[in-house]
N, C-alpha and C. Protein backbone atom coordinates (compact mmCIF):
# COMPACT_ATOMS: atom_id res chain seq x y z
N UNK A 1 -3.21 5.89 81.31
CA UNK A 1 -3.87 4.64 81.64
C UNK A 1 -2.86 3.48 81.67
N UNK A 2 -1.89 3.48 81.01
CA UNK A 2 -0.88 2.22 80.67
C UNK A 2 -0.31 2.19 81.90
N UNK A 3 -0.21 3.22 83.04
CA UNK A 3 0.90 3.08 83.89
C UNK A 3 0.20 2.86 85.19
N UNK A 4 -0.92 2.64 84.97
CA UNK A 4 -1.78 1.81 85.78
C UNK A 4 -1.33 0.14 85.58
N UNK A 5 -1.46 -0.30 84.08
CA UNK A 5 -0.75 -1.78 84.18
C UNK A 5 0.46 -2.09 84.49
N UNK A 6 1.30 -0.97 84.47
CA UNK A 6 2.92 -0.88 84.92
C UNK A 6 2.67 -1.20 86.72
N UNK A 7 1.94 -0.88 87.48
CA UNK A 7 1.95 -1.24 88.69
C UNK A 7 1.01 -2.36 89.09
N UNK A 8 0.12 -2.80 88.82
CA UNK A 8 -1.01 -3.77 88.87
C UNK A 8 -0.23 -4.93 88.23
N UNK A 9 -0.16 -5.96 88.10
CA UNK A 9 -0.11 -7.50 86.83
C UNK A 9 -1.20 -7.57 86.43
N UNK A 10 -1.67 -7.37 84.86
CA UNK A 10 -2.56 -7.76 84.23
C UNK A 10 -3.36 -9.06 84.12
N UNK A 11 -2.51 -10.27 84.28
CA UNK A 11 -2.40 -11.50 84.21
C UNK A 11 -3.66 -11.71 85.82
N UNK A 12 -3.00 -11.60 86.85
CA UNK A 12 -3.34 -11.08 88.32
C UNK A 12 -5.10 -10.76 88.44
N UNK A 13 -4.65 -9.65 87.73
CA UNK A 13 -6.41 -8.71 87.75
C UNK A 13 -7.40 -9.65 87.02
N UNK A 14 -6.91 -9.99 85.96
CA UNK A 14 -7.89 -10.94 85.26
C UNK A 14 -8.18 -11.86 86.30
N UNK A 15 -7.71 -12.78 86.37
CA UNK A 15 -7.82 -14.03 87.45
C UNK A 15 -8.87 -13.67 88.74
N UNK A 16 -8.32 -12.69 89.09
CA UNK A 16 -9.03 -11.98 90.10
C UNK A 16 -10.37 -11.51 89.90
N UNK A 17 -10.64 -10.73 88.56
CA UNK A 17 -12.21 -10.53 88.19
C UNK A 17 -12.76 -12.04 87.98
N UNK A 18 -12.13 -13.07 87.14
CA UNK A 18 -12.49 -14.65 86.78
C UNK A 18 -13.31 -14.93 88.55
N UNK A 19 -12.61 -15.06 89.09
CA UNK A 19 -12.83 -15.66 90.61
C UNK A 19 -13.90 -14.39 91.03
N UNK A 20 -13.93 -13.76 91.17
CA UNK A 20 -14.96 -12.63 92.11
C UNK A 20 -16.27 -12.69 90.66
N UNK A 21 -16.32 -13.20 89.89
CA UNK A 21 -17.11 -13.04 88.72
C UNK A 21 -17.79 -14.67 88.94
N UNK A 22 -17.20 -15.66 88.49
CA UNK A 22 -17.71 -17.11 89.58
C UNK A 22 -18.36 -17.25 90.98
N UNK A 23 -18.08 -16.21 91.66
CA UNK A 23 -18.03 -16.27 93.04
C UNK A 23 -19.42 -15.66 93.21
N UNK A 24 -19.94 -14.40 92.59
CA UNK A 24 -21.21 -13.62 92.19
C UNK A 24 -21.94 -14.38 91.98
N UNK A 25 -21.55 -15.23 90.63
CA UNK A 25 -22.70 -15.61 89.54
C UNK A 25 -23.03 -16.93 90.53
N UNK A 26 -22.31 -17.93 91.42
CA UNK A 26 -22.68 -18.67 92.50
C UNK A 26 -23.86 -18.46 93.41
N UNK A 27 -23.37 -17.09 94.06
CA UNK A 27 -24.11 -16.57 95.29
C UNK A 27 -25.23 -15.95 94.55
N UNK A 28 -25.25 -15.63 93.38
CA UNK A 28 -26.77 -15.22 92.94
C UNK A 28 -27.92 -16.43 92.90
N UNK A 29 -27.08 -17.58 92.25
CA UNK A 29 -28.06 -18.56 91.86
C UNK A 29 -28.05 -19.38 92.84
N UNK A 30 -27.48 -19.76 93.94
CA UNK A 30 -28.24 -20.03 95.57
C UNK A 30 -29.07 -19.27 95.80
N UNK A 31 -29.18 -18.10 95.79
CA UNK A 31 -29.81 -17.08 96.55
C UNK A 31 -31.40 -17.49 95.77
N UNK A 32 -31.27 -17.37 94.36
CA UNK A 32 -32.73 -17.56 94.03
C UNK A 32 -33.37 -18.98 93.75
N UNK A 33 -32.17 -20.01 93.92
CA UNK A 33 -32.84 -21.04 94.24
C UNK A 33 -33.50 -21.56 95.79
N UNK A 34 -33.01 -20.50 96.68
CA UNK A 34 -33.35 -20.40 97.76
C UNK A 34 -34.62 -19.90 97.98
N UNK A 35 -35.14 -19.59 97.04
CA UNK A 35 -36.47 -19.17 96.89
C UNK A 35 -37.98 -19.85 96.01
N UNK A 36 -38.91 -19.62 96.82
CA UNK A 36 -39.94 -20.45 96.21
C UNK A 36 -40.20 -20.37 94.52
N UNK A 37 -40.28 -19.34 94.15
CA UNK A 37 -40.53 -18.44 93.13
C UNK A 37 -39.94 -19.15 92.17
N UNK A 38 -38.59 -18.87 92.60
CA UNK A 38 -37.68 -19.18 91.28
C UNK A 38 -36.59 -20.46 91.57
N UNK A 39 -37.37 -21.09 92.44
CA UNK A 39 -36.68 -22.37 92.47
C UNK A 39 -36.78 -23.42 91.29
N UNK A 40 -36.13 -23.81 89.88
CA UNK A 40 -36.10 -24.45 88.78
C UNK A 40 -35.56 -25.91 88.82
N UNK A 41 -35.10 -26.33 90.30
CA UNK A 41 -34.92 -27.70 90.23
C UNK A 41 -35.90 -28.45 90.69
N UNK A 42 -36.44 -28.16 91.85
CA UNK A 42 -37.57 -28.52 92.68
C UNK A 42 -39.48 -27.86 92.01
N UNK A 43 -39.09 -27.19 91.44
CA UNK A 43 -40.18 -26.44 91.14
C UNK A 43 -41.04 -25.66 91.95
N UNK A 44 -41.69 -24.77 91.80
CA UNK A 44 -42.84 -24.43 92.49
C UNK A 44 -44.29 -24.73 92.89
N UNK A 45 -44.51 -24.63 93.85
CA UNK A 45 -45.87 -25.47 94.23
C UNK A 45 -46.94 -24.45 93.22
N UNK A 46 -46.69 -23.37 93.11
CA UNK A 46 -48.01 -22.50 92.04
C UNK A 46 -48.40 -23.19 90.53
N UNK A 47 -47.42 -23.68 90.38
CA UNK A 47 -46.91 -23.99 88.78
C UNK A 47 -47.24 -25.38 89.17
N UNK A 48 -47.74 -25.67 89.87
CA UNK A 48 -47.49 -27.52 89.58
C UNK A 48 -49.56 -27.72 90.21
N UNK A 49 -49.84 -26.51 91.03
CA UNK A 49 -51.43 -26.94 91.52
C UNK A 49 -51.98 -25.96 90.11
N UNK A 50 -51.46 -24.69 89.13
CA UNK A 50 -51.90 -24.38 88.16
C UNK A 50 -52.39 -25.57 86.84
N UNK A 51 -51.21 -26.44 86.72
CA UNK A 51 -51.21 -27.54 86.03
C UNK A 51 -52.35 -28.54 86.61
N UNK A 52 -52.17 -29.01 87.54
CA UNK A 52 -53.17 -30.20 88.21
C UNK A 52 -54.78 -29.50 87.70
N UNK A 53 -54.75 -28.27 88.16
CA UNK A 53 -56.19 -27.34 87.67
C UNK A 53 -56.53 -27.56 86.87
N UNK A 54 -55.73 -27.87 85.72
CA UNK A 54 -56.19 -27.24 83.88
C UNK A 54 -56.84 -28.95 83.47
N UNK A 55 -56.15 -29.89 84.65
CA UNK A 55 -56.29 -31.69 84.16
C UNK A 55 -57.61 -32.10 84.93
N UNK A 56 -58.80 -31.97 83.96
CA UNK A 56 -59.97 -32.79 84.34
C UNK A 56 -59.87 -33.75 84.00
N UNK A 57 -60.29 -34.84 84.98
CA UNK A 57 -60.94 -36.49 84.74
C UNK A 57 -61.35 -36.50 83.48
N UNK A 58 -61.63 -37.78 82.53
CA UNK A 58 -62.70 -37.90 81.53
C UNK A 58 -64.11 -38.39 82.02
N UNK A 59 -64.92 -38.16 81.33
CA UNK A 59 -66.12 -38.33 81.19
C UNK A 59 -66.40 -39.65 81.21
N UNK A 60 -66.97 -40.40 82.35
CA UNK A 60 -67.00 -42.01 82.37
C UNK A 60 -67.81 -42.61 80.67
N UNK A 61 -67.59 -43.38 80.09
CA UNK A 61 -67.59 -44.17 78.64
C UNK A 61 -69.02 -44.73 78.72
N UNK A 62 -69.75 -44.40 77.63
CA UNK A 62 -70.76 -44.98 77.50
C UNK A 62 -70.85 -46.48 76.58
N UNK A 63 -70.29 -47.09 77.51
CA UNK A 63 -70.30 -48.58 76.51
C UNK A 63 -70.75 -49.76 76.93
């Protein structure tokens, strides 16, 4: 196994997983913010007419 790092730069490979590992974890979280579902900045329209649902008016005041 060592003479695998004898031809590769260790230093190199790292950097290289760093960047292709950033580069993933990027294109994942576009991808699902690109989506209704799991969009967490904008929110979802399910989650926001679920909420409006649960909020009844009050009961006009007998005074």
């Amino acid at each position: 196994m060592y003479r695998i790092w004898l031809i590769f730069d260790p230093r190199r490979i790292m950097i290289l997983m760093t960047l292709w590992l950033a580069v993933l974890a990027l294109t994942l979280h576009f991808i699902m913010l690109s989506t209704a579902k799991y969009n967490w900045i904008e929110g979802s329209g399910a989650s926001a007419s679920v909420a409006s649902a649960q909020m009844a008016p009050l009961p006009p005041s007998r005074s």
